[in-house]
PDB file of N, CA and C in Angstrom:
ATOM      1  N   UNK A   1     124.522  82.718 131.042  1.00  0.00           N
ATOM      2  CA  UNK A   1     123.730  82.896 129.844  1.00  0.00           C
ATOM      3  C   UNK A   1     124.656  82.850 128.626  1.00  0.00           C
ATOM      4  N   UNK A   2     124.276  82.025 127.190  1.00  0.00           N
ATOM      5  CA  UNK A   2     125.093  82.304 126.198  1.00  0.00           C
ATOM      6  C   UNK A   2     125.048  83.393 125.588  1.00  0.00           C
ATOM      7  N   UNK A   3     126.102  83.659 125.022  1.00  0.00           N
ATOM      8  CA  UNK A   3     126.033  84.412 124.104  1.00  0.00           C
ATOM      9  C   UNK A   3     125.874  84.247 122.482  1.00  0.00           C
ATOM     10  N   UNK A   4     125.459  82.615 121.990  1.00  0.00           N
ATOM     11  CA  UNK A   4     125.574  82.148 120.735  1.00  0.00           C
ATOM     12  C   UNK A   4     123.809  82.705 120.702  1.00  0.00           C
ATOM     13  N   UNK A   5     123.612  82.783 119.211  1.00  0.00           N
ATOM     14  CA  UNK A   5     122.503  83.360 118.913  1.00  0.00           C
ATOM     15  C   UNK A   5     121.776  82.122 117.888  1.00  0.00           C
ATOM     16  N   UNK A   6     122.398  81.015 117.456  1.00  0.00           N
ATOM     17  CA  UNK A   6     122.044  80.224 116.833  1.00  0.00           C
ATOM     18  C   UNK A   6     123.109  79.232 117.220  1.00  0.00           C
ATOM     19  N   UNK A   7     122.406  77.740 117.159  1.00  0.00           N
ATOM     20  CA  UNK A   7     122.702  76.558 117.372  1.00  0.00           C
ATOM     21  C   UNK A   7     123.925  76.045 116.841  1.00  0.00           C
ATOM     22  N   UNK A   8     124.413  75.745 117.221  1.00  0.00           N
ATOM     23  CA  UNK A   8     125.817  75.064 116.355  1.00  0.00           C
ATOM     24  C   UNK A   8     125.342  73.434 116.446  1.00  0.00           C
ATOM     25  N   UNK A   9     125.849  73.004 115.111  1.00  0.00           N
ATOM     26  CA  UNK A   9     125.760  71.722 114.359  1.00  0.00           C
ATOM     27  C   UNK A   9     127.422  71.386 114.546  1.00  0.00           C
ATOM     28  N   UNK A  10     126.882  69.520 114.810  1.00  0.00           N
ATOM     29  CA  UNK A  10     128.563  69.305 114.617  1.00  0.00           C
ATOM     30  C   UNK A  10     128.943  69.185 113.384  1.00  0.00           C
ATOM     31  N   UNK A  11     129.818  68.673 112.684  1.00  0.00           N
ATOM     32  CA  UNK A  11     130.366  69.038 111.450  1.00  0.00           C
ATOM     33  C   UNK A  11     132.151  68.589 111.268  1.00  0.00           C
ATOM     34  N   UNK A  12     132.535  68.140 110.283  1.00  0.00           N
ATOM     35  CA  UNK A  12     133.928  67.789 110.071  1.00  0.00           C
ATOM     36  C   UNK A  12     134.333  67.628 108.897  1.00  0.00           C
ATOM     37  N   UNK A  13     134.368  68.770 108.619  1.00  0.00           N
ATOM     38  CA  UNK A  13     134.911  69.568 107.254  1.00  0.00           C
ATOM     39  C   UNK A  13     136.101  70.048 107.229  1.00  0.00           C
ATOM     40  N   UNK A  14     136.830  70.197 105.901  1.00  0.00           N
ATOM     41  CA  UNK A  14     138.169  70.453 106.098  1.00  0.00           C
ATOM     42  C   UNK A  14     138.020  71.952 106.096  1.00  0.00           C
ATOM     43  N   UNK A  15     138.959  73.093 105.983  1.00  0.00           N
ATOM     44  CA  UNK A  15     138.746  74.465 105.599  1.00  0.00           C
ATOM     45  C   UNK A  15     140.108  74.618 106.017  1.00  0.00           C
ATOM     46  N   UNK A  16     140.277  75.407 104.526  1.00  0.00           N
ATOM     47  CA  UNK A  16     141.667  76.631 104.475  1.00  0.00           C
ATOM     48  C   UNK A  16     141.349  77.851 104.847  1.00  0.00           C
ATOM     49  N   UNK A  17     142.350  78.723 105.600  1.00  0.00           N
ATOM     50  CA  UNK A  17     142.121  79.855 106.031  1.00  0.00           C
ATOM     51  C   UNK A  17     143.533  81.008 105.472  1.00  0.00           C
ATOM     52  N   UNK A  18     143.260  82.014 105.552  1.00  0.00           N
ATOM     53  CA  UNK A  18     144.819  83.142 105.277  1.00  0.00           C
ATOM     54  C   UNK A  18     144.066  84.266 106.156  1.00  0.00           C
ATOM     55  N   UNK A  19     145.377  84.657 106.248  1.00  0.00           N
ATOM     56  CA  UNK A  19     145.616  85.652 107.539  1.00  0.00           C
ATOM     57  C   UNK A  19     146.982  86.340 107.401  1.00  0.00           C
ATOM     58  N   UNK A  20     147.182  87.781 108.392  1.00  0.00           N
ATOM     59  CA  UNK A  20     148.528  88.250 108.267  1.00  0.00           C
ATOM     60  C   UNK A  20     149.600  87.280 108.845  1.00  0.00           C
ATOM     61  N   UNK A  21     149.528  86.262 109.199  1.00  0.00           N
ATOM     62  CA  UNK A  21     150.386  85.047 109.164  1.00  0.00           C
ATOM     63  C   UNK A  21     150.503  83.977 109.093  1.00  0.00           C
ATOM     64  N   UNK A  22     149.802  84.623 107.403  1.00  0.00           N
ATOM     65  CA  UNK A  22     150.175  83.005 106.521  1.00  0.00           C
ATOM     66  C   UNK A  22     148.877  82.485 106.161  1.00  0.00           C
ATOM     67  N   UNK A  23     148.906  81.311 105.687  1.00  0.00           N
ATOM     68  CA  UNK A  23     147.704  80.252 105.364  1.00  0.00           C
ATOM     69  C   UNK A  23     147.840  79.252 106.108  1.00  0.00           C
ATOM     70  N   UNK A  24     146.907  78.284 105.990  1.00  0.00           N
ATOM     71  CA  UNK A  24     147.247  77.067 107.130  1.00  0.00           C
ATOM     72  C   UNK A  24     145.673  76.388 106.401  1.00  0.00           C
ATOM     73  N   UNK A  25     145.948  75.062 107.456  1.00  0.00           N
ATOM     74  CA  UNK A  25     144.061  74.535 106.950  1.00  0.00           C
ATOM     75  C   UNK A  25     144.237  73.521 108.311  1.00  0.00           C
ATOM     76  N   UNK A  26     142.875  73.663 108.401  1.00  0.00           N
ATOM     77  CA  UNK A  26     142.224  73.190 109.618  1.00  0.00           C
ATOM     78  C   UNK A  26     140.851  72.051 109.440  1.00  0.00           C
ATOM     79  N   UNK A  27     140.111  71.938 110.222  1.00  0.00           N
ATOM     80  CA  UNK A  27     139.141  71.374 110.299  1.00  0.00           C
ATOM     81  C   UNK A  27     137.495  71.736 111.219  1.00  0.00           C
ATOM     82  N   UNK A  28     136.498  71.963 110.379  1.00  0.00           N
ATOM     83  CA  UNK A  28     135.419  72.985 110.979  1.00  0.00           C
ATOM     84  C   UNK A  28     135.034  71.781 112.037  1.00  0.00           C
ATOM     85  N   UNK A  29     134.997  72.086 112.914  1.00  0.00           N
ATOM     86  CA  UNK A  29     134.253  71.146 113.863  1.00  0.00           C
ATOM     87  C   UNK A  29     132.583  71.497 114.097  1.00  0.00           C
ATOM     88  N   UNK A  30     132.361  72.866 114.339  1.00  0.00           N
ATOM     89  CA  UNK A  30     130.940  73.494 115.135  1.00  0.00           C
ATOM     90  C   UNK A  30     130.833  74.724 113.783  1.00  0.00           C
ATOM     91  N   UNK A  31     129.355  74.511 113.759  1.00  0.00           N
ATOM     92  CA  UNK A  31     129.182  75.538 112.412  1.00  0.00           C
ATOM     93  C   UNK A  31     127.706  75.828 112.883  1.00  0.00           C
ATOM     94  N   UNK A  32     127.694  77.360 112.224  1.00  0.00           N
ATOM     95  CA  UNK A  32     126.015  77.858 112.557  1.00  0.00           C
ATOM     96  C   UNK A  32     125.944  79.287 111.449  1.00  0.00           C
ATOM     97  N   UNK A  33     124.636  79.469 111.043  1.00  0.00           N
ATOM     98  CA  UNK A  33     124.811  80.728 110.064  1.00  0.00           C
ATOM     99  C   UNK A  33     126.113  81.910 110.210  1.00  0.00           C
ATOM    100  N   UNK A  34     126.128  82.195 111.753  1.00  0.00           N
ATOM    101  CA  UNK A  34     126.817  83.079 111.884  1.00  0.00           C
ATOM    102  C   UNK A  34     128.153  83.313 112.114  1.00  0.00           C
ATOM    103  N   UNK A  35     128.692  81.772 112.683  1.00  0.00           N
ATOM    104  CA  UNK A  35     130.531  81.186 113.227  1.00  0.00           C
ATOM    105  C   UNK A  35     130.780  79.988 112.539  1.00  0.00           C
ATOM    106  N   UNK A  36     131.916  79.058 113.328  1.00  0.00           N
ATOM    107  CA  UNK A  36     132.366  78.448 113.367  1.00  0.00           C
ATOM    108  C   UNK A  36     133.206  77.859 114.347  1.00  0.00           C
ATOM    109  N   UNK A  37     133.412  76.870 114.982  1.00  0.00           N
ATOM    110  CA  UNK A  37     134.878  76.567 115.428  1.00  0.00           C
ATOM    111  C   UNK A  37     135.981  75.972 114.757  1.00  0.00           C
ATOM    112  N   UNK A  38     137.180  75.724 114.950  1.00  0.00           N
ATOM    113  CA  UNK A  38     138.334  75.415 113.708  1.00  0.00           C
ATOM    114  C   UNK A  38     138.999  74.576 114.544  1.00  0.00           C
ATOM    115  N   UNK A  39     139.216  73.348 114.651  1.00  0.00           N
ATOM    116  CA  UNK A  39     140.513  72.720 115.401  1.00  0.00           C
ATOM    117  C   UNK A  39     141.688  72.647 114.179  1.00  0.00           C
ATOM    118  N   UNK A  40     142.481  73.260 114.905  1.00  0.00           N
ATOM    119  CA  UNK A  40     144.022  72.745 114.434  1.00  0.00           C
ATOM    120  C   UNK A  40     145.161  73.365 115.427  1.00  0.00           C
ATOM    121  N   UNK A  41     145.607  71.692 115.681  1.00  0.00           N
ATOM    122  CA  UNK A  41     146.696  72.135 116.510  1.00  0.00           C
ATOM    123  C   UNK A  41     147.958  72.902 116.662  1.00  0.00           C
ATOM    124  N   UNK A  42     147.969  73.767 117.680  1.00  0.00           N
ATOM    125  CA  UNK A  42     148.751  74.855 117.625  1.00  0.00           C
ATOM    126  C   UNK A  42     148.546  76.100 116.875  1.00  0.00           C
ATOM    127  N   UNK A  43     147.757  76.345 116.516  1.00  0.00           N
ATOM    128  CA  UNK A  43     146.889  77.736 114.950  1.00  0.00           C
ATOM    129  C   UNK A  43     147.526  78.908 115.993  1.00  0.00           C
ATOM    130  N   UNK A  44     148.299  79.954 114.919  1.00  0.00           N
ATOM    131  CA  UNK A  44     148.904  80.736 115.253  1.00  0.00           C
ATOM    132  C   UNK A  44     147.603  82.144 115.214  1.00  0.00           C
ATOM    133  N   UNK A  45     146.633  82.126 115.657  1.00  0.00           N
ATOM    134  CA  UNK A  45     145.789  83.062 115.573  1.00  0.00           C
ATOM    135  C   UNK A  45     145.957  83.550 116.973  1.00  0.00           C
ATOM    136  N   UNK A  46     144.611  85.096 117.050  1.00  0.00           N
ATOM    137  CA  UNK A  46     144.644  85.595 117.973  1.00  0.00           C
ATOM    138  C   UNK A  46     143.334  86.279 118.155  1.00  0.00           C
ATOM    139  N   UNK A  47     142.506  86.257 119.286  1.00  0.00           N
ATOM    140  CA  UNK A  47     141.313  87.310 119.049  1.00  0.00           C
ATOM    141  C   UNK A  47     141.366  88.659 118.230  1.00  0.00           C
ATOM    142  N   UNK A  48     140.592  88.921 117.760  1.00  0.00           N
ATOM    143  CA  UNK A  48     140.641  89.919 116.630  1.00  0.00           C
ATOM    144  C   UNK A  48     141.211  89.633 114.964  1.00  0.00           C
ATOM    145  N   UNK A  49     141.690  88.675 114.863  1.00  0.00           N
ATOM    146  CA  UNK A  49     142.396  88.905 113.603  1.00  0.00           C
ATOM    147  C   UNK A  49     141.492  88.874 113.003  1.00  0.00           C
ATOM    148  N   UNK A  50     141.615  88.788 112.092  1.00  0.00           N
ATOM    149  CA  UNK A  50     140.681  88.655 110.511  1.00  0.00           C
ATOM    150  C   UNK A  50     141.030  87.950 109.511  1.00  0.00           C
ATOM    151  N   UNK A  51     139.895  86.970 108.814  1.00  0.00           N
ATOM    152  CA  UNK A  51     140.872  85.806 108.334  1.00  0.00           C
ATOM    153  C   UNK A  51     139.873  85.657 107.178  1.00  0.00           C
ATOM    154  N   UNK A  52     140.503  85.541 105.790  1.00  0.00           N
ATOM    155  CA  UNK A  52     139.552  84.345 105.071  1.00  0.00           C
ATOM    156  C   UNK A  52     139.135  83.009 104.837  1.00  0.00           C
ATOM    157  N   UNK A  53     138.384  82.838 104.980  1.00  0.00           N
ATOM    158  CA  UNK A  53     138.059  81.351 105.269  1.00  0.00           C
ATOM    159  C   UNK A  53     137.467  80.849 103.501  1.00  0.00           C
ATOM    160  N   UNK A  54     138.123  79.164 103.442  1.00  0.00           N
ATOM    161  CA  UNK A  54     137.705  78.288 102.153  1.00  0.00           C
ATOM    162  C   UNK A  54     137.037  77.367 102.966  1.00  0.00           C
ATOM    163  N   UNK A  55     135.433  77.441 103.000  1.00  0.00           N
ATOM    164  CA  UNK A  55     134.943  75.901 103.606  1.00  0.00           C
ATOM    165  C   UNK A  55     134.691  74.929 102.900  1.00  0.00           C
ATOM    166  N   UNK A  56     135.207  73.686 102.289  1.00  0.00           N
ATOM    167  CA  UNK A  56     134.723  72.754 101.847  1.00  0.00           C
ATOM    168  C   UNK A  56     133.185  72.052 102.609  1.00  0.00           C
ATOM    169  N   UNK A  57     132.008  72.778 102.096  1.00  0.00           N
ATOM    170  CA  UNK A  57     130.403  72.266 102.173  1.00  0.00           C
ATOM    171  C   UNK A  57     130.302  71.447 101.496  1.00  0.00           C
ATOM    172  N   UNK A  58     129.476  70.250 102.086  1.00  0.00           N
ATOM    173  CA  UNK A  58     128.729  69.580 101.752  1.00  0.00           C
ATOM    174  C   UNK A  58     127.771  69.753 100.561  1.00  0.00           C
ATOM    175  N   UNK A  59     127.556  70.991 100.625  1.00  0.00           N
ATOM    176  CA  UNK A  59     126.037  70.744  99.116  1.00  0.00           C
ATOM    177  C   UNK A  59     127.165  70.864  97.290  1.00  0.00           C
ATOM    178  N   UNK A  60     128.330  71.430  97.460  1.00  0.00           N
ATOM    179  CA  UNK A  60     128.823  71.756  95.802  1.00  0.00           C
ATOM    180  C   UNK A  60     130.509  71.465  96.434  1.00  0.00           C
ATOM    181  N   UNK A  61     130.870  71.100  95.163  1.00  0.00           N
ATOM    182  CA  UNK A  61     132.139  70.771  94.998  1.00  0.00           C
ATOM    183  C   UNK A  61     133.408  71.664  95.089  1.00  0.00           C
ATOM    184  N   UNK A  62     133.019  73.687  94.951  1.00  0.00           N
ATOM    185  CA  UNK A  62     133.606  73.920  95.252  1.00  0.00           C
ATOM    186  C   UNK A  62     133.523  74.870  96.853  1.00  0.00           C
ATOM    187  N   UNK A  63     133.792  75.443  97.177  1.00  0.00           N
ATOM    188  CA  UNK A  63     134.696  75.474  98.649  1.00  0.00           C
ATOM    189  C   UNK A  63     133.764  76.564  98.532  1.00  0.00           C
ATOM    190  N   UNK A  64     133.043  76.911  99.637  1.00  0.00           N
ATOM    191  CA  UNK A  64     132.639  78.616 100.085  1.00  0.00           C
ATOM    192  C   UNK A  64     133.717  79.485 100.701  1.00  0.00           C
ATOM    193  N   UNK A  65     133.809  80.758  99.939  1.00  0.00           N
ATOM    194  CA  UNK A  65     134.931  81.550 100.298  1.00  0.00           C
ATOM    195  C   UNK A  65     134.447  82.239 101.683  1.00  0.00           C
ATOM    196  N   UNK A  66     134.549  82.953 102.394  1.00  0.00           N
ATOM    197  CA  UNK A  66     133.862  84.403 103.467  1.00  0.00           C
ATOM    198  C   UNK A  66     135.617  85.053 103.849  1.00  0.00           C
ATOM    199  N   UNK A  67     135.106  85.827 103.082  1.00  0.00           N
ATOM    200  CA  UNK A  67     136.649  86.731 103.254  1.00  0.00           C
ATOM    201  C   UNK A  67     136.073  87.633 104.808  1.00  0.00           C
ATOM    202  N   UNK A  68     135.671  88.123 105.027  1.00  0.00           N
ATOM    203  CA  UNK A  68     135.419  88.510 106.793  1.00  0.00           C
ATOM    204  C   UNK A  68     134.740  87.605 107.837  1.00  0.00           C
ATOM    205  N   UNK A  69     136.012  87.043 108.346  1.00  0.00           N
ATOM    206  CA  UNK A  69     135.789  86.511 109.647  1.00  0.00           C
ATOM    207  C   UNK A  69     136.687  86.846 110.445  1.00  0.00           C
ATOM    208  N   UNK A  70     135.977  87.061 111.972  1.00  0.00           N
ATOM    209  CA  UNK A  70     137.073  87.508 112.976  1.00  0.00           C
ATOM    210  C   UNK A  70     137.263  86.282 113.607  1.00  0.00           C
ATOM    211  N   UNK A  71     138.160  86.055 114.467  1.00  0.00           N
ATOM    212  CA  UNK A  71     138.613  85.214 115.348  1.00  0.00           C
ATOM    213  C   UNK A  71     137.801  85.531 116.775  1.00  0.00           C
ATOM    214  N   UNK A  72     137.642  85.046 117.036  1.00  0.00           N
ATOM    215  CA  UNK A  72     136.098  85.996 118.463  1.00  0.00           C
ATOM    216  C   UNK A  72     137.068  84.919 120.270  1.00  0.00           C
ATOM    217  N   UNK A  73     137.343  83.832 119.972  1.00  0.00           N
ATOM    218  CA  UNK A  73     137.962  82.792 121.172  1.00  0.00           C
ATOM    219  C   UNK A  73     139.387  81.968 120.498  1.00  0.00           C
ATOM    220  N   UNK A  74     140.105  81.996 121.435  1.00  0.00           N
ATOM    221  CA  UNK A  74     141.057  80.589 120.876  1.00  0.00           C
ATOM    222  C   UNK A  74     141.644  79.916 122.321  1.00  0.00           C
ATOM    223  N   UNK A  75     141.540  78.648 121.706  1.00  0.00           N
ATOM    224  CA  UNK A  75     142.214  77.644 123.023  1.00  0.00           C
ATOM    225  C   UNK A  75     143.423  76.767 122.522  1.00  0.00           C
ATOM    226  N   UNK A  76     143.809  75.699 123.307  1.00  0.00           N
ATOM    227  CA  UNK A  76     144.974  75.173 122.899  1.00  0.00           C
ATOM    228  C   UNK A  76     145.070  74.439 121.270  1.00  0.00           C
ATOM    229  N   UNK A  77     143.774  73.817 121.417  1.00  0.00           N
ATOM    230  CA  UNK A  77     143.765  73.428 119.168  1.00  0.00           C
ATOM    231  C   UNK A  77     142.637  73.889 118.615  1.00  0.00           C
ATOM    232  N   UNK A  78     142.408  74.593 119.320  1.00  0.00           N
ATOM    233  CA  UNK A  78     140.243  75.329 118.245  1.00  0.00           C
ATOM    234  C   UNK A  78     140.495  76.735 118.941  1.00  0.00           C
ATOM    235  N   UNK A  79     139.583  77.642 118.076  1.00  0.00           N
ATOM    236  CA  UNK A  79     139.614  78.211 117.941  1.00  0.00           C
ATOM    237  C   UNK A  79     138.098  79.126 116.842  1.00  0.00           C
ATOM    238  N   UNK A  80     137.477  80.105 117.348  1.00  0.00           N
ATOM    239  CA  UNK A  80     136.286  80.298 117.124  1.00  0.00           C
ATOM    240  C   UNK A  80     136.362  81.613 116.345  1.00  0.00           C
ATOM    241  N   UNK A  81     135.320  81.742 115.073  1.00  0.00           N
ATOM    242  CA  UNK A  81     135.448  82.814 114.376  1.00  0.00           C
ATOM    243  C   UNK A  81     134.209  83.210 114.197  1.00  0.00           C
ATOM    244  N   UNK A  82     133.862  84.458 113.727  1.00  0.00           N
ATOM    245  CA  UNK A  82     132.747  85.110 113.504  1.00  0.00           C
ATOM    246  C   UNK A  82     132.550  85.343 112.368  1.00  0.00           C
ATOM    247  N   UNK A  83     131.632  85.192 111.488  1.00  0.00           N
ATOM    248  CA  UNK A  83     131.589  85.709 110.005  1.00  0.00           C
ATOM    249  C   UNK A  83     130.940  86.884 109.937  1.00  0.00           C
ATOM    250  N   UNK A  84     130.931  88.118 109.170  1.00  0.00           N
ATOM    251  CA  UNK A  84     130.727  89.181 109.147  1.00  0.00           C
ATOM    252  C   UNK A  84     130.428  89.483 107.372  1.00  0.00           C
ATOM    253  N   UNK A  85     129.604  90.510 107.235  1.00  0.00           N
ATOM    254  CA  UNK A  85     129.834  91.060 105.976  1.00  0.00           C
ATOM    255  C   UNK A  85     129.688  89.921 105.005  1.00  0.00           C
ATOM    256  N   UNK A  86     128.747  89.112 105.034  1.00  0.00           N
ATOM    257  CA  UNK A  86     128.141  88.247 104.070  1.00  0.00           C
ATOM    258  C   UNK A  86     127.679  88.520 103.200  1.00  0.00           C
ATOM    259  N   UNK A  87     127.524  88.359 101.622  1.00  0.00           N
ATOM    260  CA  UNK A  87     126.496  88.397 100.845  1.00  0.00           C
ATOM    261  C   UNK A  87     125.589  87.653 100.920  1.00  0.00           C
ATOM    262  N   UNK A  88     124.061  88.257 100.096  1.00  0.00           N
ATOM    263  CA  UNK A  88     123.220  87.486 100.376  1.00  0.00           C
ATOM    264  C   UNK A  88     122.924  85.823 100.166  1.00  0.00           C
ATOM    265  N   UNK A  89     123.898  85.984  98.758  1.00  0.00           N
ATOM    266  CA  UNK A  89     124.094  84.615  98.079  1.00  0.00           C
ATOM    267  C   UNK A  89     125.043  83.353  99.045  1.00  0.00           C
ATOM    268  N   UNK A  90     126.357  84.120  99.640  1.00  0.00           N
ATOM    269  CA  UNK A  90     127.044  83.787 101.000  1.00  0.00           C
ATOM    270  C   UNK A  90     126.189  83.200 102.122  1.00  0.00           C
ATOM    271  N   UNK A  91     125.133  83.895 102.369  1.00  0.00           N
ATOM    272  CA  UNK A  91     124.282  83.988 103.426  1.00  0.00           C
ATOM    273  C   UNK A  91     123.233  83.028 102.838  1.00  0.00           C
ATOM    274  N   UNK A  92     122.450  82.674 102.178  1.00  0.00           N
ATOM    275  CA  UNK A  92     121.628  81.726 101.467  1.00  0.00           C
ATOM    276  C   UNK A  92     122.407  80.412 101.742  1.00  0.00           C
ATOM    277  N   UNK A  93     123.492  80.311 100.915  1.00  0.00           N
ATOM    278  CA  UNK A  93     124.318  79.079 101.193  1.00  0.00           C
ATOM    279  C   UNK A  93     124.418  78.347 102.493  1.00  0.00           C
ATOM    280  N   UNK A  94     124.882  79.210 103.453  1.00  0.00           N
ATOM    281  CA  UNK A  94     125.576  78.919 104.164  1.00  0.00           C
ATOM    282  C   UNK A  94     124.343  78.005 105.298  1.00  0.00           C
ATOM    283  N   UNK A  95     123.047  79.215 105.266  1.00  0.00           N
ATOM    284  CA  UNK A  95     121.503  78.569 106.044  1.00  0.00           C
ATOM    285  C   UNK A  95     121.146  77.304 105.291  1.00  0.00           C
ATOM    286  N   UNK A  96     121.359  77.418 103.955  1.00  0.00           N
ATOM    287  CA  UNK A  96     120.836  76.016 103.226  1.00  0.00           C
ATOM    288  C   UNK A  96     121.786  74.502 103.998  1.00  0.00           C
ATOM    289  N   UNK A  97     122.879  74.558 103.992  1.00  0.00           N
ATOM    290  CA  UNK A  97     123.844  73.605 104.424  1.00  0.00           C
ATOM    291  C   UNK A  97     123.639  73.671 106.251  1.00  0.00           C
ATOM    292  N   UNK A  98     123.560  74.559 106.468  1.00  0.00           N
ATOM    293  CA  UNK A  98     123.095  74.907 108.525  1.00  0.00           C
ATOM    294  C   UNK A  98     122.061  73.590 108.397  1.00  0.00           C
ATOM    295  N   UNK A  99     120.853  74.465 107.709  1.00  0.00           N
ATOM    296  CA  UNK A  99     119.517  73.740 108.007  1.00  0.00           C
ATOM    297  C   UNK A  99     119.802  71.967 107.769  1.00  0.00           C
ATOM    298  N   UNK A 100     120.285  71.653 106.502  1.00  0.00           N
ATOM    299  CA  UNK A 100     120.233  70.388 106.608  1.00  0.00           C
ATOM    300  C   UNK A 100     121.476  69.383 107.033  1.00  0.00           C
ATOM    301  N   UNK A 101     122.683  70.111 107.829  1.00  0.00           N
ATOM    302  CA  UNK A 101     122.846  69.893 109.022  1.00  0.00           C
ATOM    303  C   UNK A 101     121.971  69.145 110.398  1.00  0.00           C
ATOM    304  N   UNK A 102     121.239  70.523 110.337  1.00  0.00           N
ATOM    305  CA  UNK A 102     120.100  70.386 111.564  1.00  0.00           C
ATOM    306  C   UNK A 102     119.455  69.398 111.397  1.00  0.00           C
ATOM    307  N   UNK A 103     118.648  69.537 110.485  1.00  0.00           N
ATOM    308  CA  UNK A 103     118.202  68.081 110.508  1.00  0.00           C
ATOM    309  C   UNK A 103     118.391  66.741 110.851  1.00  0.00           C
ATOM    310  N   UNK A 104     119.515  66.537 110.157  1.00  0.00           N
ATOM    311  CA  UNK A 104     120.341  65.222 109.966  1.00  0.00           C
ATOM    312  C   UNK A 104     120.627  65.077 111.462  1.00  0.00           C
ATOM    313  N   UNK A 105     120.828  66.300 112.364  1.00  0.00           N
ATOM    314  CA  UNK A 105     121.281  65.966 113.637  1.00  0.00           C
ATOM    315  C   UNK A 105     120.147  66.093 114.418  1.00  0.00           C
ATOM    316  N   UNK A 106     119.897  64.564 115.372  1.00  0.00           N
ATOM    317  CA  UNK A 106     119.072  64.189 116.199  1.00  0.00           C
ATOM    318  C   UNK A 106     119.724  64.804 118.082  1.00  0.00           C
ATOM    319  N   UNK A 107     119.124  64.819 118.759  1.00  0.00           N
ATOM    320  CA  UNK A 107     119.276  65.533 120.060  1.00  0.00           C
ATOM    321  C   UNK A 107     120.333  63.960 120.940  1.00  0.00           C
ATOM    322  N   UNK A 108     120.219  63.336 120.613  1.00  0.00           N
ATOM    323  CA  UNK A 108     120.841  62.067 121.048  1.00  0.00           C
ATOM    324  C   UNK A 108     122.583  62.293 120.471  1.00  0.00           C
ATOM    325  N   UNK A 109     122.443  62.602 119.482  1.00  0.00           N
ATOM    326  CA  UNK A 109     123.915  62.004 118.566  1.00  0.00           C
ATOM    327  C   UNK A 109     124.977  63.191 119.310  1.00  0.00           C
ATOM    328  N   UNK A 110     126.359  62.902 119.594  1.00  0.00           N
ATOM    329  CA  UNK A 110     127.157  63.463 119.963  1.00  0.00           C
ATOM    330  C   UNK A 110     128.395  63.343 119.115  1.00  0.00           C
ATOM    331  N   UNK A 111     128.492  62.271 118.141  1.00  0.00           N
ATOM    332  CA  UNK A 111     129.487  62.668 117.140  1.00  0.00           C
ATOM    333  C   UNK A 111     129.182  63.778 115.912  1.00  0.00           C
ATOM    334  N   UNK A 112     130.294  64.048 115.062  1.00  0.00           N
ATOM    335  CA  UNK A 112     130.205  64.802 113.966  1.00  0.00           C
ATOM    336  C   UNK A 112     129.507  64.410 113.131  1.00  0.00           C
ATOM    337  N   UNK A 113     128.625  65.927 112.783  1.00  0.00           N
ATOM    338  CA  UNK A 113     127.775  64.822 111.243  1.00  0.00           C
ATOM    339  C   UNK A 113     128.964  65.103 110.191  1.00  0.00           C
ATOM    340  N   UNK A 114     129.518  64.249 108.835  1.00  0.00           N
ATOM    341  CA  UNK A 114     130.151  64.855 107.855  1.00  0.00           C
ATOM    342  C   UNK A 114     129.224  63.800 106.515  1.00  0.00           C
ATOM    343  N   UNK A 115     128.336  64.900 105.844  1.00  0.00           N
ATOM    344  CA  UNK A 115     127.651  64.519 104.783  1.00  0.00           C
ATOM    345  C   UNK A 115     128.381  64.659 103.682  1.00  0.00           C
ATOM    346  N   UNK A 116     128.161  63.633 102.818  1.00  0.00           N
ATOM    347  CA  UNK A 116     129.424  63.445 101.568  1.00  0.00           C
ATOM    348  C   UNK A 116     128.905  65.153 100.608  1.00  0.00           C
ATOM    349  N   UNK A 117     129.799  65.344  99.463  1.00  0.00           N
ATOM    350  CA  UNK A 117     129.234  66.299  98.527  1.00  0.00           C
ATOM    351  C   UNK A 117     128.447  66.217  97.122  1.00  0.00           C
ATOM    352  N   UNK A 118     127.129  66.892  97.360  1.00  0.00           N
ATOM    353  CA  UNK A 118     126.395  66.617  96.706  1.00  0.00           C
ATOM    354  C   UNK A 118     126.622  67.626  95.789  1.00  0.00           C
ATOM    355  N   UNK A 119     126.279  66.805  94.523  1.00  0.00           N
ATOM    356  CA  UNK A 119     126.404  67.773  93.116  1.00  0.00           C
ATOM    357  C   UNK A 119     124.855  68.168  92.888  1.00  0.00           C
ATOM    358  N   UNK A 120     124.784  69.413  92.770  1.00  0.00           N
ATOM    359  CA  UNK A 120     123.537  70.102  91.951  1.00  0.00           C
ATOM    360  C   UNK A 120     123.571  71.046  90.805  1.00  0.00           C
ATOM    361  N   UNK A 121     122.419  70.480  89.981  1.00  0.00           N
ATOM    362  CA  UNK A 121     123.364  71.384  88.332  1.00  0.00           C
ATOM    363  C   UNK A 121     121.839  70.978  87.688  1.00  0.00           C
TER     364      UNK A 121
END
């Protein structure tokens, strides 16, 4: 049985992260209201840490911050985090870009979706 509570979308976004060792930047592969996965090879993380994350989204030009995320899995280049302690505005965002994700992704497709960035103003 899983334990994911919502769907993960593929996705291939860049994202900076900091942590007690260091900064680094990676690439979101799997995204859902509540996680993420991160490939980058060799990422000096560890279950438990706690990390801030910069996601470069698709809907605005600049980067969504989530200063609480844990690290929840890690394997040899990915590595899986949990977001925690969202604001609501955090949390709005993040379902707006999920959902039309979802969409865009058909039950057939097995590559990454990466939708260019849209300006709204």
């Amino acid at each position: 049985m899983s334990k994911r509570k919502a769907t993960r979308v593929g996705m291939s976004r860049p994202i900076g992260f900091q942590g007690s060792r260091g900064t680094s930047r990676g690439t979101v592969r799997d995204f859902s209201p509540r996680g993420c996965r991160i490939h980058l090879t060799d990422a000096n993380v560890h279950c438990g840490m706690r990390l801030t994350l910069h996601v470069s989204l698709p809907d605005r030009a600049e980067p969504l911050v989530i200063k609480h995320a844990v690290v929840t899995w890690t394997g040899k280049n990915d590595f899986g985090v949990e977001f925690s302690q969202l604001s609501q505005e955090t949390q709005a965002r993040i379902k707006h870009v999920y959902d039309l994700l979802l969409d865009a992704q058909t039950p057939e497709e097995t590559a990454a979706i990466s939708l260019p960035v849209l300006a709204f103003g």
